[in-house]
Protein backbone atom coordinates (compact mmCIF):
# COMPACT_ATOMS: atom_id res chain seq x y z
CA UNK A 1 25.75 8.95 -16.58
CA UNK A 2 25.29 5.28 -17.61
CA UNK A 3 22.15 4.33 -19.76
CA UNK A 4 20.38 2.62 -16.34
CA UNK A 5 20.97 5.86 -14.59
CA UNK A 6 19.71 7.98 -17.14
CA UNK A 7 16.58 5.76 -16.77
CA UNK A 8 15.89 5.61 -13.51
CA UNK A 9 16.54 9.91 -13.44
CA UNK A 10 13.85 9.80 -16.21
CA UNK A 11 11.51 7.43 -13.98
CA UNK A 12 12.02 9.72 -11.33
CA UNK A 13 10.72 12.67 -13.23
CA UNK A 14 7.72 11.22 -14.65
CA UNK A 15 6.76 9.82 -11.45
CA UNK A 16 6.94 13.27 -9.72
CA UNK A 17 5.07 14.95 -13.04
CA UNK A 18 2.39 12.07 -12.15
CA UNK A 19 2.00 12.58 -8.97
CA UNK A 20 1.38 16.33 -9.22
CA UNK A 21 -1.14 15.96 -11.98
CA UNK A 22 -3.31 13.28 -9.34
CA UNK A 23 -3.44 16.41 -7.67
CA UNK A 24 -5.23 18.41 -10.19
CA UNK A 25 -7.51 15.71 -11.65
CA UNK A 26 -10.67 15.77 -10.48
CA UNK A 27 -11.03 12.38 -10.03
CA UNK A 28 -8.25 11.25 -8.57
CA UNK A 29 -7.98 14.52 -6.04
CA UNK A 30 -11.85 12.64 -4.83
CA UNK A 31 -10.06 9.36 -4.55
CA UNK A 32 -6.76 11.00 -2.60
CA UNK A 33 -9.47 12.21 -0.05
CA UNK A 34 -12.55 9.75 0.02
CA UNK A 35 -11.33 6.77 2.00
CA UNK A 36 -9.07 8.99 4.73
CA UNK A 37 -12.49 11.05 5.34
CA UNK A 38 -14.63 7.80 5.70
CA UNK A 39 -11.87 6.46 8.14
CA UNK A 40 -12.20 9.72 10.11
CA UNK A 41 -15.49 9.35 10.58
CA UNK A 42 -15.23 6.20 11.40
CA UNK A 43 -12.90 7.61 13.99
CA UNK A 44 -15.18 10.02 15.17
CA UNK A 45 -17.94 7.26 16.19
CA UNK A 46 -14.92 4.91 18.12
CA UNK A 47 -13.55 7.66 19.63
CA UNK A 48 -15.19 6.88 22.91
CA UNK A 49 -15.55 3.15 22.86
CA UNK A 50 -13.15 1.34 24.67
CA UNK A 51 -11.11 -2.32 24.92
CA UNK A 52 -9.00 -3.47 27.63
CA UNK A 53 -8.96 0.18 29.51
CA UNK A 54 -7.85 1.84 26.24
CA UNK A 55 -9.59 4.04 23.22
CA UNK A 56 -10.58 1.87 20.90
CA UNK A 57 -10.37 4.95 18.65
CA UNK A 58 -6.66 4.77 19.92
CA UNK A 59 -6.19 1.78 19.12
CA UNK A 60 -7.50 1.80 15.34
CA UNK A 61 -5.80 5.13 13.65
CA UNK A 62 -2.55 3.37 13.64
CA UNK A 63 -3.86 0.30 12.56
CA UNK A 64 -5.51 2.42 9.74
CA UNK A 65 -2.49 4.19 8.50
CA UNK A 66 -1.04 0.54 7.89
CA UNK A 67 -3.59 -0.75 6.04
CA UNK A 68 -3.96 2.48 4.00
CA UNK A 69 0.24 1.51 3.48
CA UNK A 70 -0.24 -1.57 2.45
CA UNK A 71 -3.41 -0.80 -0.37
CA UNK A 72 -0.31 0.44 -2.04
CA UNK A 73 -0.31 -3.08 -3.49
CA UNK A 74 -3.65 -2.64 -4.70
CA UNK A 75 -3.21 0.84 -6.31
CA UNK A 76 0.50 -0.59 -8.37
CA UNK A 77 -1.72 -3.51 -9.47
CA UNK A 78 -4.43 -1.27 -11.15
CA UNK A 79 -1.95 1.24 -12.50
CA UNK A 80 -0.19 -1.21 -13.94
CA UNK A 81 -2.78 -2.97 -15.49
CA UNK A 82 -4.24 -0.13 -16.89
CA UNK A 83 -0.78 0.81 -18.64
CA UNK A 84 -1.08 -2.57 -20.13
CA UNK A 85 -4.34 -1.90 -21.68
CA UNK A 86 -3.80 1.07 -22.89
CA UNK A 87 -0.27 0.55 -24.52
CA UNK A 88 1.96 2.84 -22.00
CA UNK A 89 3.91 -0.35 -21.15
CA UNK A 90 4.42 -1.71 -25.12
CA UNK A 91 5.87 2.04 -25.39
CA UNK A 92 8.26 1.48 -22.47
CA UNK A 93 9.54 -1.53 -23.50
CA UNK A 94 10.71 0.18 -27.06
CA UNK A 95 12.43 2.15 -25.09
CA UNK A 96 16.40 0.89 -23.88
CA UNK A 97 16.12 0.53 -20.56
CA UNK A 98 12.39 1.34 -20.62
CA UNK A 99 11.42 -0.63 -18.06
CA UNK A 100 13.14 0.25 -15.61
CA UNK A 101 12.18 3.62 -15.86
CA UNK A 102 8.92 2.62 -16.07
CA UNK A 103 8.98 0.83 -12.80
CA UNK A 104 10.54 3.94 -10.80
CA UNK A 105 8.01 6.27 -12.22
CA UNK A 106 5.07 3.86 -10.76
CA UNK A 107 7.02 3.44 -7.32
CA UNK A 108 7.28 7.51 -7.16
CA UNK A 109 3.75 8.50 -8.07
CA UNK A 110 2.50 5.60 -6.23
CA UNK A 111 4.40 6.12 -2.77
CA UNK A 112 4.39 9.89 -3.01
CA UNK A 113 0.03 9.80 -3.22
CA UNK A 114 -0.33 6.94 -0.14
CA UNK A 115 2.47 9.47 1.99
CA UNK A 116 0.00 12.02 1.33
CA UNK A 117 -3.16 10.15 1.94
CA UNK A 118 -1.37 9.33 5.03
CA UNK A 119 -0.89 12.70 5.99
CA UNK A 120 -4.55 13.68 5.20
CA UNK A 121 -5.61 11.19 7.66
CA UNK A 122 -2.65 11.71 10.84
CA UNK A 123 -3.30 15.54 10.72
CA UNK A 124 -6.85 15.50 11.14
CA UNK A 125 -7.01 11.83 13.79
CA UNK A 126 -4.72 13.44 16.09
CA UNK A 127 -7.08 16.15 16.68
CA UNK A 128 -9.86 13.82 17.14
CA UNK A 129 -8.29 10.98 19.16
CA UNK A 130 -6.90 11.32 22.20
CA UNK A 131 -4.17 8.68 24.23
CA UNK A 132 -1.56 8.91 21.15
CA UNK A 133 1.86 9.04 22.24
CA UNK A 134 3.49 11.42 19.27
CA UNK A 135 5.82 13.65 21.87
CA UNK A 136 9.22 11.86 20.51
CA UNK A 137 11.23 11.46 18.51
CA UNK A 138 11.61 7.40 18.98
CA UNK A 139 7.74 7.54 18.06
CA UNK A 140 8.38 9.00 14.44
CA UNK A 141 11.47 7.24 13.31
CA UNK A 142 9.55 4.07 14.46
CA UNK A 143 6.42 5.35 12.11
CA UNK A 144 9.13 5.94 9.33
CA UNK A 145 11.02 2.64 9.05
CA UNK A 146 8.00 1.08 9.16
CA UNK A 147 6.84 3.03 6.68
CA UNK A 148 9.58 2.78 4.06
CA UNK A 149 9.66 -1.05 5.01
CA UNK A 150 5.99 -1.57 4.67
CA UNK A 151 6.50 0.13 1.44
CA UNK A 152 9.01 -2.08 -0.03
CA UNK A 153 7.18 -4.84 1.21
CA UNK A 154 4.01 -4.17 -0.16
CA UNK A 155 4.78 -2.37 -3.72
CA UNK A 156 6.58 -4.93 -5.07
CA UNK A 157 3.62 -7.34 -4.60
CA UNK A 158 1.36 -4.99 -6.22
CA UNK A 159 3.34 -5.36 -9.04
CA UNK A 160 3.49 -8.25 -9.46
CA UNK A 161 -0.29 -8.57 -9.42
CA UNK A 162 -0.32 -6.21 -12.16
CA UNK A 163 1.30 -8.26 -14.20
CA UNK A 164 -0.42 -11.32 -14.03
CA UNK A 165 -3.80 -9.74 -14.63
CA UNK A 166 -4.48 -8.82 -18.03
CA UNK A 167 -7.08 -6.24 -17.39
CA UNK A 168 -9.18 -3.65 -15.48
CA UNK A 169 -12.27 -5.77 -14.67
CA UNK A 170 -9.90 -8.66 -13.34
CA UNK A 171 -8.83 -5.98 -10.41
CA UNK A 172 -12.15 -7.08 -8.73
CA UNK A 173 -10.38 -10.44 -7.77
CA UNK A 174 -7.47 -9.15 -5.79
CA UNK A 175 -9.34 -6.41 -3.72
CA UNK A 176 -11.66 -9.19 -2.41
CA UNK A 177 -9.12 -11.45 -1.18
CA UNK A 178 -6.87 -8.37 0.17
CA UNK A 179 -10.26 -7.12 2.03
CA UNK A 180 -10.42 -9.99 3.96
CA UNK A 181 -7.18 -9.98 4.84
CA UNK A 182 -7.58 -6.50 6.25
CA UNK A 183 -10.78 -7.36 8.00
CA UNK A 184 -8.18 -10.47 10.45
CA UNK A 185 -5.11 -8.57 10.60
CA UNK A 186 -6.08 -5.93 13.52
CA UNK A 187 -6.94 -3.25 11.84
CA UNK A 188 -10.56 -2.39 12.95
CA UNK A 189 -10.32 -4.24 16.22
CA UNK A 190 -7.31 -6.05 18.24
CA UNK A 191 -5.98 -9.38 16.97
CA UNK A 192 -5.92 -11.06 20.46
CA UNK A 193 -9.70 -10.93 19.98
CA UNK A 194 -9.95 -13.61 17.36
CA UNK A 195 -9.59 -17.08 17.35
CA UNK A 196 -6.13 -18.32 17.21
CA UNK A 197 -6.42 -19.73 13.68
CA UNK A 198 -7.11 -16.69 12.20
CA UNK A 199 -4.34 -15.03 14.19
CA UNK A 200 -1.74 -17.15 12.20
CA UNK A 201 -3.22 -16.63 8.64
CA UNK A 202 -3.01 -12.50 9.40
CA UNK A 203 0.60 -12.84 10.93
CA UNK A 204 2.23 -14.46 7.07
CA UNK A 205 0.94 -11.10 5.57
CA UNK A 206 2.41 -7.77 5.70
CA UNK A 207 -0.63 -6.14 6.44
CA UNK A 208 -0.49 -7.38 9.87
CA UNK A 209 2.94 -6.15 10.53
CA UNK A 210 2.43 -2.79 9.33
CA UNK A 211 -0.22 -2.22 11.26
CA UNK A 212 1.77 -4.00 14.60
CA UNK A 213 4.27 -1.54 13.40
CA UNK A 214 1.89 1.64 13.03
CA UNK A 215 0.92 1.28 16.80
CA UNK A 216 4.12 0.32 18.62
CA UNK A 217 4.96 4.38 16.80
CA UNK A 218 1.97 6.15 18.15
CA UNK A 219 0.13 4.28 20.71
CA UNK A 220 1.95 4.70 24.70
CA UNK A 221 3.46 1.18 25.73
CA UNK A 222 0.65 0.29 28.42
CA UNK A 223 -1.22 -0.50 25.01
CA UNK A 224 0.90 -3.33 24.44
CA UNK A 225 -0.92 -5.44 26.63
CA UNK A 226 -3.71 -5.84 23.83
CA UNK A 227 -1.39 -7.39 20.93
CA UNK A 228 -0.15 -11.23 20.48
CA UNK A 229 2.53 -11.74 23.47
CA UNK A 230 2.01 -8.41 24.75
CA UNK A 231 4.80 -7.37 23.09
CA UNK A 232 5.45 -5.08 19.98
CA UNK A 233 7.75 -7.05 18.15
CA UNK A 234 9.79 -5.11 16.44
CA UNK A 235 12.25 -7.57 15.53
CA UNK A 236 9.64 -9.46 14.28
CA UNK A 237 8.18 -6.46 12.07
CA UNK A 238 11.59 -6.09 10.47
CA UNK A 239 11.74 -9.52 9.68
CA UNK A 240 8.57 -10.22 8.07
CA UNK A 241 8.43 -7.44 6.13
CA UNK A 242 12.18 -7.64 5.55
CA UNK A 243 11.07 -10.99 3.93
CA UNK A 244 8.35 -9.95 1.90
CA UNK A 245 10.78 -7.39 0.52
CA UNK A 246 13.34 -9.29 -0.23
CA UNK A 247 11.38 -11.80 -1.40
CA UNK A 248 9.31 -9.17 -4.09
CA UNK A 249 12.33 -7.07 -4.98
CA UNK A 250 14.27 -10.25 -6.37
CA UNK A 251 10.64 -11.62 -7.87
CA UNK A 252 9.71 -8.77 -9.88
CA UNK A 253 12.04 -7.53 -12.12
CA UNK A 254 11.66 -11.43 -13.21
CA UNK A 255 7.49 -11.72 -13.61
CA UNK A 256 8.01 -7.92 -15.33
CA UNK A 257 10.40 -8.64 -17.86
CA UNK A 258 8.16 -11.87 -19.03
CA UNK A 259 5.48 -10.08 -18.56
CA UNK A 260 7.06 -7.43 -21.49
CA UNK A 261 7.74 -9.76 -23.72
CA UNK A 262 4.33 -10.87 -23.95
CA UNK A 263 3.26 -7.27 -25.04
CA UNK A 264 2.99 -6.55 -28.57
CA UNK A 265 0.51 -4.50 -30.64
CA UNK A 266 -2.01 -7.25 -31.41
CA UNK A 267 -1.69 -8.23 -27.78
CA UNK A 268 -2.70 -4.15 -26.92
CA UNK A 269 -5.13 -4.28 -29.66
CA UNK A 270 -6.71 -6.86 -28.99
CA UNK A 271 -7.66 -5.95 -25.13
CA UNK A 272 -8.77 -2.65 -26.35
CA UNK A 273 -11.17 -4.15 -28.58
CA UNK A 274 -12.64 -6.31 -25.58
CA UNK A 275 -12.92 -3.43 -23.71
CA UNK A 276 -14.66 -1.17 -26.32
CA UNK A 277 -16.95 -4.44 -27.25
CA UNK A 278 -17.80 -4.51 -23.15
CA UNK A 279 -18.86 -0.11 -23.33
CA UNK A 280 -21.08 -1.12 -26.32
């Protein structure tokens, strides 16, 4: 096996080892479960609310299972960061063909935790809401190329966010903008309900097309009639996110490897020394 393949098998390892010990932390097993339960109970209350002759309950879970999709960005930005900080990433560039390795391990442990956060919150909302159209088989293969889409559109961006902040506390300033990008994509209420400025601004992000992508899966096609053209645009979907793929796949390897060059043992040192001097 060539030294690249080797790599990426060794990635693939530690990313699975990773992902089963978030499952016995203590911790992170609270974090795996704390925001699906709070959107199921947020589910429970909408559950008999209603917009345009449909649940609005309905209407939201898939729209939640997007946006729970696309905070992969968010959690590949803090890991990342965090293995800056601590020197895991200085160690993997030492290593021939470190970071690469690296790289698969995050997009392993990553995706493997948000497909099981995802599950954690499906199992349970399709016993609560009613109206979802999950009897075929066109329903979840449209969930799951949306999902692995979503995925590669959103993972890479995380990423890259990773690498251009320098530390944990910085985090702060990408979950605020990303927040309000949830709160005008659809998510918690239908798109065609805000003004059509805003409609635009959520439409350049993938957050928006995940979620556009989540409900054309699980909702029945009368609930079309609520989105932008009443139309699912699946086309669309793949194109957008096909975009931001493309776009983050060819981007990143590029802001990562300048981003290890910058690392050195001062440059670990020294953060670690901020961040004890900010405990004391």
């Amino acid at each position: 096996m060539n030294p690249r393949g080797v790599a990426m098998r060794a990635g693939w390892q530690r990313g699975v080892i990773e992902l089963r010990q978030s499952f016995t932390n203590g911790a992170e097993l609270f974090s795996h479960f704390l925001w699906p339960v709070l959107m199921l109970v947020a589910l429970f209350f909408l559950r008999d609310k209603a917009f345009g002759g449909f649940q609005l309950g309905a209407l939201v879970l898939p729209s939640m299972l997007g946006m729970n999709a696309a905070m992969g960005m968010v959690s590949m930005s803090q890991q990342l960061t965090a293995d800056r900080e601590d020197g895991t990433l200085l160690r993997a560039k030492a290593t021939p063909n470190g970071m690469l390795g690296y790289l698969v391990s995050k997009v392993v442990s990553v995706a493997g935790g948000l497909l099981v956060d995802l599950a954690i919150l499906l199992v349970p909302g399709l016993i609560i809401i009613d109206g979802l159209a999950t009897g075929s088989a066109e329903s979840w293969s449209t969930l799951s190329w949306v999902l692995v889409l979503g995925l590669l559109a959103t993972l890479p961006i995380g990423a890259i966010l990773g690498s251009v902040f320098t530390s944990a506390r910085a985090q702060g300033l990408i979950q605020l903008p990303i927040l309000a990008l949830i709160a005008i994509s659809g998510i918690f209420y239908p798109i065609t309900a805000l003004p059509d400025w805003l409609q635009w601004i959520a439409q350049l992000t993938p957050i928006y097309w995940l979620g556009l992508g989540m409900r054309s899966a699980l909702l029945p096609e009368a609930a079309v009639g609520v989105e932008i053209g009443d139309s699912w645009r699946h086309l669309e979907t793949i194109g957008v996110l096909g975009v931001w793929a493309v776009a983050g796949l060819l981007v990143t390897p590029v802001v990562l490897r300048r981003m290890a060059r910058r690392e050195s043992g001062s440059s670990v040192a020294g953060r670690r020394e901020r961040a004890l001097q900010r405990i004391g």
